[in-house]
Protein backbone atom coordinates (compact mmCIF):
# COMPACT_ATOMS: atom_id res chain seq x y z
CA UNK A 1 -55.64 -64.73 -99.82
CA UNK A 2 -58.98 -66.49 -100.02
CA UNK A 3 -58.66 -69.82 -98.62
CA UNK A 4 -55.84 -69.62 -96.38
CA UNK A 5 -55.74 -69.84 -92.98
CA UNK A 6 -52.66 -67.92 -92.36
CA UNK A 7 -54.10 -64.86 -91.55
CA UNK A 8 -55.96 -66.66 -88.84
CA UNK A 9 -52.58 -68.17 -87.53
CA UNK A 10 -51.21 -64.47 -87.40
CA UNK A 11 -53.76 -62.72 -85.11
CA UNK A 12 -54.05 -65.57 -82.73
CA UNK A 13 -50.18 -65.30 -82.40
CA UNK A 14 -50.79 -61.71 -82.21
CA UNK A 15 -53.13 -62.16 -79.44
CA UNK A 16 -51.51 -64.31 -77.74
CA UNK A 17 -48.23 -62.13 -77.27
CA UNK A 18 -51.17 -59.22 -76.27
CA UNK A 19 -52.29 -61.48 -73.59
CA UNK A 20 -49.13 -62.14 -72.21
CA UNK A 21 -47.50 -58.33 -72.01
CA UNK A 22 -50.90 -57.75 -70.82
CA UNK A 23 -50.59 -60.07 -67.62
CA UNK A 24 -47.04 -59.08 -67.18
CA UNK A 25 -47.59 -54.92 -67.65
CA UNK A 26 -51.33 -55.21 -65.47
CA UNK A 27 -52.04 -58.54 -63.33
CA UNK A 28 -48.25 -59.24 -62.10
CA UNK A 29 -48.17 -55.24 -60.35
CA UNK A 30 -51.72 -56.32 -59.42
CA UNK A 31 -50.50 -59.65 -58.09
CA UNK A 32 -48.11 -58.08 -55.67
CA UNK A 33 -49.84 -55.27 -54.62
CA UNK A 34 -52.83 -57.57 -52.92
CA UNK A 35 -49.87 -60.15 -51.81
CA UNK A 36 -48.45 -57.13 -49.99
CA UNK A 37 -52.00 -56.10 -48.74
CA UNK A 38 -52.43 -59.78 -47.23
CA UNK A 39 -48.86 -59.54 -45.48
CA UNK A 40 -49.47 -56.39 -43.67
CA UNK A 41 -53.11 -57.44 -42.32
């Protein structure tokens, strides 16, 4: 596959969908735990 660039295409995809489960499965619970933090002071 020398030459191509779709190998390059597939693991920026791939890390692209790893970013986003990552904000949804870590910074979203993160999100709302400070938000609820910041109601109750």
């Amino acid at each position: 596959m020398t030459g191509s660039w779709h190998m390059v295409f597939y693991i920026a995809a791939a890390m692209n969908a790893i970013a986003a489960i990552s904000a949804l499965v870590l910074l979203k619970p993160m999100r709302l735990r400070q938000t609820r933090a910041d109601a109750a002071t």
